[in-house]
N, C-alpha and C. Protein backbone atom coordinates (compact mmCIF):
# COMPACT_ATOMS: atom_id res chain seq x y z
N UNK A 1 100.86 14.70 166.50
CA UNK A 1 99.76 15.43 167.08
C UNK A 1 98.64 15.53 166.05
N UNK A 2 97.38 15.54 166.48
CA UNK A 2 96.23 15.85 165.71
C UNK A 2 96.00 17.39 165.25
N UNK A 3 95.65 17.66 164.10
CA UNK A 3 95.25 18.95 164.09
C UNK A 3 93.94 19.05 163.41
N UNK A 4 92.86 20.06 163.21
CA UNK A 4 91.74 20.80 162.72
C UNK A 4 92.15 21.16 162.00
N UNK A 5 91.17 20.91 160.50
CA UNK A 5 91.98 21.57 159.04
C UNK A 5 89.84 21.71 158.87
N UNK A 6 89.66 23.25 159.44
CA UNK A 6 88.61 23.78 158.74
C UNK A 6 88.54 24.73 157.79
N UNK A 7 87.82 24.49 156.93
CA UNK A 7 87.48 24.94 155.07
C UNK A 7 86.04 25.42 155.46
N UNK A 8 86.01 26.67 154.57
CA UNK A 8 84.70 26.99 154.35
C UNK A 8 84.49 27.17 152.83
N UNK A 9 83.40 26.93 152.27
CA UNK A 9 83.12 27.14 150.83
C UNK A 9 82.80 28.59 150.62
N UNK A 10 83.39 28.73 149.11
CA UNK A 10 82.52 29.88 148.62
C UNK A 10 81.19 29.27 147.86
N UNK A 11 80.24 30.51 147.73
CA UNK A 11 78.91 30.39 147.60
C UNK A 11 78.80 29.56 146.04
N UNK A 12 77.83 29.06 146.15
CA UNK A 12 77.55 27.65 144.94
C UNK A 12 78.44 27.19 144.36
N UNK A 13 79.60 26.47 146.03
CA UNK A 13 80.47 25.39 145.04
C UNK A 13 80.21 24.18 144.98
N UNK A 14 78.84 23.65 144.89
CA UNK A 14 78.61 22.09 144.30
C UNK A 14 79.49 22.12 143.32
N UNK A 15 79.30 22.52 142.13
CA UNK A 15 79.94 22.60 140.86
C UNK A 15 81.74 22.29 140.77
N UNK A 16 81.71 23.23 141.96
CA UNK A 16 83.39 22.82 141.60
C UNK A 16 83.71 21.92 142.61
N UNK A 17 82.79 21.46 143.83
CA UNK A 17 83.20 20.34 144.58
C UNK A 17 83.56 18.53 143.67
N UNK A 18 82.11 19.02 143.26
CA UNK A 18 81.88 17.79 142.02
C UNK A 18 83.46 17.66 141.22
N UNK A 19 83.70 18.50 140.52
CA UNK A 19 84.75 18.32 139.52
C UNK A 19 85.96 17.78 140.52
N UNK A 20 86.47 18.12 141.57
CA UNK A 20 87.18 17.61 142.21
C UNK A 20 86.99 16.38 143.49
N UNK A 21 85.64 16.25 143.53
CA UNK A 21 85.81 15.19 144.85
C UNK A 21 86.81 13.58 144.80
N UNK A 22 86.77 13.25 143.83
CA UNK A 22 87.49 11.95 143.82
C UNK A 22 89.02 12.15 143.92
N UNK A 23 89.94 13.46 143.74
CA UNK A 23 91.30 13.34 144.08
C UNK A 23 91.18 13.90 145.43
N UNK A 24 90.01 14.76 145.89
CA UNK A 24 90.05 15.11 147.15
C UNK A 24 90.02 13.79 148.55
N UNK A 25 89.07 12.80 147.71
CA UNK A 25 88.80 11.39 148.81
C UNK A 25 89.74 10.85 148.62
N UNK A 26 90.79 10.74 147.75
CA UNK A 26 91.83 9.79 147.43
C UNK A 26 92.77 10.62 148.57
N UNK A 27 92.75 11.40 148.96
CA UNK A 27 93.59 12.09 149.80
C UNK A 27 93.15 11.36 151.40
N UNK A 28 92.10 11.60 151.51
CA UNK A 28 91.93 11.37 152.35
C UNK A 28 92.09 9.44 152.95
N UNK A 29 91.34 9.17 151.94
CA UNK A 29 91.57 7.34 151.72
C UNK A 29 93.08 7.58 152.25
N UNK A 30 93.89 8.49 151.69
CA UNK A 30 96.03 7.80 152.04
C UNK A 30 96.03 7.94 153.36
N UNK A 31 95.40 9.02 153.71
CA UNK A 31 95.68 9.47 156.03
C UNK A 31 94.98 8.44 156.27
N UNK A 32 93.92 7.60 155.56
CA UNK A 32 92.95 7.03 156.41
C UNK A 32 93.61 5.57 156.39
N UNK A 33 94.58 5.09 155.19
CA UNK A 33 95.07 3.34 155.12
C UNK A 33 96.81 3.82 156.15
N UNK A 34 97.18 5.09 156.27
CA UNK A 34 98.31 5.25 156.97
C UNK A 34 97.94 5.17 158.77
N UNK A 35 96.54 5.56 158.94
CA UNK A 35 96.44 5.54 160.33
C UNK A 35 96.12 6.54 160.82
N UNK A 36 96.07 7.83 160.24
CA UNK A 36 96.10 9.04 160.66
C UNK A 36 95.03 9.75 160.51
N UNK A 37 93.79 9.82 160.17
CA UNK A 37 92.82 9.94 160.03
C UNK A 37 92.23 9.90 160.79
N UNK A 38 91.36 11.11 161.68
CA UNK A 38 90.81 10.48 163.03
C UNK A 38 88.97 10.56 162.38
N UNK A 39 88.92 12.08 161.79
CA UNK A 39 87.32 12.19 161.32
C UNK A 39 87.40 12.75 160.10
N UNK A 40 86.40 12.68 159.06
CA UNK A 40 86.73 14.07 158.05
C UNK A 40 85.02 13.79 157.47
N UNK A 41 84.75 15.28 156.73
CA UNK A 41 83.65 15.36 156.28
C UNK A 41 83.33 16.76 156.03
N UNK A 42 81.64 16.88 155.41
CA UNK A 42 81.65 18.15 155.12
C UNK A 42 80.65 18.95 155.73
N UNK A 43 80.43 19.83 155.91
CA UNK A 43 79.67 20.40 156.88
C UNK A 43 78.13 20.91 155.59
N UNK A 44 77.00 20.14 155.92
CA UNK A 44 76.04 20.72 155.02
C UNK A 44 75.31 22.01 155.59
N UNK A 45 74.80 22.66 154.29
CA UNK A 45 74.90 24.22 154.00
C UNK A 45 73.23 24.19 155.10
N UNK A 46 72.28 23.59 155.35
CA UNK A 46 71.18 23.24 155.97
C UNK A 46 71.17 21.87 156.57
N UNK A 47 70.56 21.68 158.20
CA UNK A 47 70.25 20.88 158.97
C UNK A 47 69.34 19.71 158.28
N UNK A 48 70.45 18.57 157.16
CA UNK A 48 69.93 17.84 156.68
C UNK A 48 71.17 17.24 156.34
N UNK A 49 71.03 15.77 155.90
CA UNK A 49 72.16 14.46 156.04
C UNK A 49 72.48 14.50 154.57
N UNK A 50 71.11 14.83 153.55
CA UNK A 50 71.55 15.28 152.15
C UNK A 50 70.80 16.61 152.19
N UNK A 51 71.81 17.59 151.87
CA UNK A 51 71.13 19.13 151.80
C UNK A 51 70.88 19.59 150.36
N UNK A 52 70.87 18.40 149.92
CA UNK A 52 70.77 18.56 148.08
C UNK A 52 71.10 19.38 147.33
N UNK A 53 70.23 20.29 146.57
CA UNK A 53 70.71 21.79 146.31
C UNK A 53 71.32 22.90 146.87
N UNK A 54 70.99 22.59 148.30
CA UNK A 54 71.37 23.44 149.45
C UNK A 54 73.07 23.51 149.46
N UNK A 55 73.46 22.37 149.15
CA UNK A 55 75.18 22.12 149.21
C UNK A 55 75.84 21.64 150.41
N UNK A 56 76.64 22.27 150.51
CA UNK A 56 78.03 22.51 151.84
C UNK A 56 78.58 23.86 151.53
N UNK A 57 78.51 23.97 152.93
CA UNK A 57 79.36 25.42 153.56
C UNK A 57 80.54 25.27 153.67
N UNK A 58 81.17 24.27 154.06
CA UNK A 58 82.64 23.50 153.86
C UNK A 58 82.80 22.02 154.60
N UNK A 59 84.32 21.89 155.19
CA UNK A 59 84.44 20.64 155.33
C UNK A 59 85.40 20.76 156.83
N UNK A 60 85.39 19.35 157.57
CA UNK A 60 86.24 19.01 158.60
C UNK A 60 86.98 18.14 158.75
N UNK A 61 88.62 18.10 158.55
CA UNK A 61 89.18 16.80 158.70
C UNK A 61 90.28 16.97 160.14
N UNK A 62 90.10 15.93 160.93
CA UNK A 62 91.35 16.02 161.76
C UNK A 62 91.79 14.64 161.85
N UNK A 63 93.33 15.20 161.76
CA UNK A 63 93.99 14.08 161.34
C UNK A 63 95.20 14.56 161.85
N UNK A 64 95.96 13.06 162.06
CA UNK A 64 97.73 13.51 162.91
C UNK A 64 98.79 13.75 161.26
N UNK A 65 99.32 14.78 161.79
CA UNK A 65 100.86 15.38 160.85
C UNK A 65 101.62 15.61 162.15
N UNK A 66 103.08 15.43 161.54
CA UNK A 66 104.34 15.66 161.91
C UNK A 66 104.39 16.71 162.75
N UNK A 67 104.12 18.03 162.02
CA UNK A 67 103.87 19.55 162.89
C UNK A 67 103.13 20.03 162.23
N UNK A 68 102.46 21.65 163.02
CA UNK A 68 101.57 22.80 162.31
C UNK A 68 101.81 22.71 160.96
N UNK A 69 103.46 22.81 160.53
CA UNK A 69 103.73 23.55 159.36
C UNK A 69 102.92 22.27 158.16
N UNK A 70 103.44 20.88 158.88
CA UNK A 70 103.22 19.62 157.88
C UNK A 70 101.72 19.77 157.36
N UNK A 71 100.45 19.83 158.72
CA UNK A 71 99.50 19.94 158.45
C UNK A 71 98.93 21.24 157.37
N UNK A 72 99.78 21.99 157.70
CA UNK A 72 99.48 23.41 156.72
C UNK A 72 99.69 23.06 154.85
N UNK A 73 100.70 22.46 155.09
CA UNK A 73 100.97 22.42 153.60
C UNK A 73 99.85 21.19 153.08
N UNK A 74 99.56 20.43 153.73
CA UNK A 74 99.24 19.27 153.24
C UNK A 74 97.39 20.17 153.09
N UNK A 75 96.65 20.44 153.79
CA UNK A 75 95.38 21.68 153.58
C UNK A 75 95.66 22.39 152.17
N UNK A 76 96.99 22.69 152.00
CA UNK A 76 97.02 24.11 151.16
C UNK A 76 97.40 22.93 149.73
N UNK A 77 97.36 22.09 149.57
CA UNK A 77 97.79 20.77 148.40
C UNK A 77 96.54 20.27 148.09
N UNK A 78 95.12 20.40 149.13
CA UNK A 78 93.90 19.95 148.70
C UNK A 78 93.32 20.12 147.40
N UNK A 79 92.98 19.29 146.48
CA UNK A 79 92.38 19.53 145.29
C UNK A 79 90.97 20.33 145.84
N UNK A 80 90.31 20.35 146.59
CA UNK A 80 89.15 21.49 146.97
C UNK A 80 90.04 22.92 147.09
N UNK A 81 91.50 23.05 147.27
CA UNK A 81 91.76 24.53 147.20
C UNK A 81 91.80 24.86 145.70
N UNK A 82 92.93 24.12 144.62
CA UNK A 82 92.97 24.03 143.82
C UNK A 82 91.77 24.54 142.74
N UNK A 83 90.82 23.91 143.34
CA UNK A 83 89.70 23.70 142.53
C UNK A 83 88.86 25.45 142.87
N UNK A 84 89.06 26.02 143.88
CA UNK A 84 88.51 27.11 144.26
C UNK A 84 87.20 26.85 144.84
N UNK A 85 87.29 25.76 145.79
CA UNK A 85 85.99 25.08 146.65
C UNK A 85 86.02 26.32 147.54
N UNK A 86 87.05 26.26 148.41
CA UNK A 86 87.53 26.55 149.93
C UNK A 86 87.95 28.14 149.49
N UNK A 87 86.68 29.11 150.34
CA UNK A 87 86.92 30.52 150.89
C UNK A 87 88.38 30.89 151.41
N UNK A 88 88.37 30.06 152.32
CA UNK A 88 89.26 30.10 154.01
C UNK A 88 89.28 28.56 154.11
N UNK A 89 90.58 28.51 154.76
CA UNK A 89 91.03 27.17 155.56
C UNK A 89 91.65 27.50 156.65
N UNK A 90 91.75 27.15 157.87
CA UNK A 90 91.75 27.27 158.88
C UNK A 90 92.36 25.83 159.89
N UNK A 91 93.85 25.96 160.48
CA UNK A 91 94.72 24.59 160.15
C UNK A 91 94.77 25.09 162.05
N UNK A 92 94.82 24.08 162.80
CA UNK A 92 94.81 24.24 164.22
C UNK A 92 95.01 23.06 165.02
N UNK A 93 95.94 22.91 166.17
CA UNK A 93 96.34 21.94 166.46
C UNK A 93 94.99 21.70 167.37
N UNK A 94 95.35 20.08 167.76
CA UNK A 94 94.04 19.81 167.85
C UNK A 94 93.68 18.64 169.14
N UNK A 95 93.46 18.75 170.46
CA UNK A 95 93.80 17.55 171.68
C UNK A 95 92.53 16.61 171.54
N UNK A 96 93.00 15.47 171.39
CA UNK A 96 91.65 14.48 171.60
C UNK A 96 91.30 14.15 172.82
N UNK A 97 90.30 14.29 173.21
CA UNK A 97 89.83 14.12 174.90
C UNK A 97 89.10 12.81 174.86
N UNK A 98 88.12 12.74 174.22
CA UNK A 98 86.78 11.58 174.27
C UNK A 98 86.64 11.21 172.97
N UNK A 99 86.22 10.47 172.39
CA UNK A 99 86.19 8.84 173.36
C UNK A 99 87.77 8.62 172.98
């Protein structure tokens, strides 16, 4: 099954996004060469494609795990938690309708 793994940032984490993004994409790169990967990305902090200084508010990945619990642990293993990117994460199963 697919689930919703939404993250919100705490306030001015460029800094600590930076220090961690490359074990965070390497994570994602493994769901994405396994198959399981449906979308992921980050949600910018202002209505812009680069919000520059502005940042990210957080991020969205949905992607298929085993069960709730699988998807939970695998959110709570993110180098963005680690790193103290992510306020809140927020793990939810998830039905694909379209396309």
């Amino acid at each position: 099954m697919h689930y919703a793994i939404l993250s919100e940032d705490v306030a001015n984490s460029q800094p600590l996004r930076a220090k961690a993004r490359g074990a965070h994409l390497q994570r994602l790169e493994q769901l994405q060469a396994e198959g399981r990967l449906l979308l992921a990305g980050p949600h910018p902090a202002v209505d812009s494609e680069d919000p520059g200084p502005a940042g990210f508010s957080g991020s969205l990945v949905i992607a298929e795990f085993a069960s709730l619990e699988a998807a939970q642990a695998w959110a709570g293993a993110d180098p963005y938690v680690e790193a103290g990117v992510y306020q809140r994460v927020i793990v939810k199963p998830f039905k694909r309708v379209l396309p």
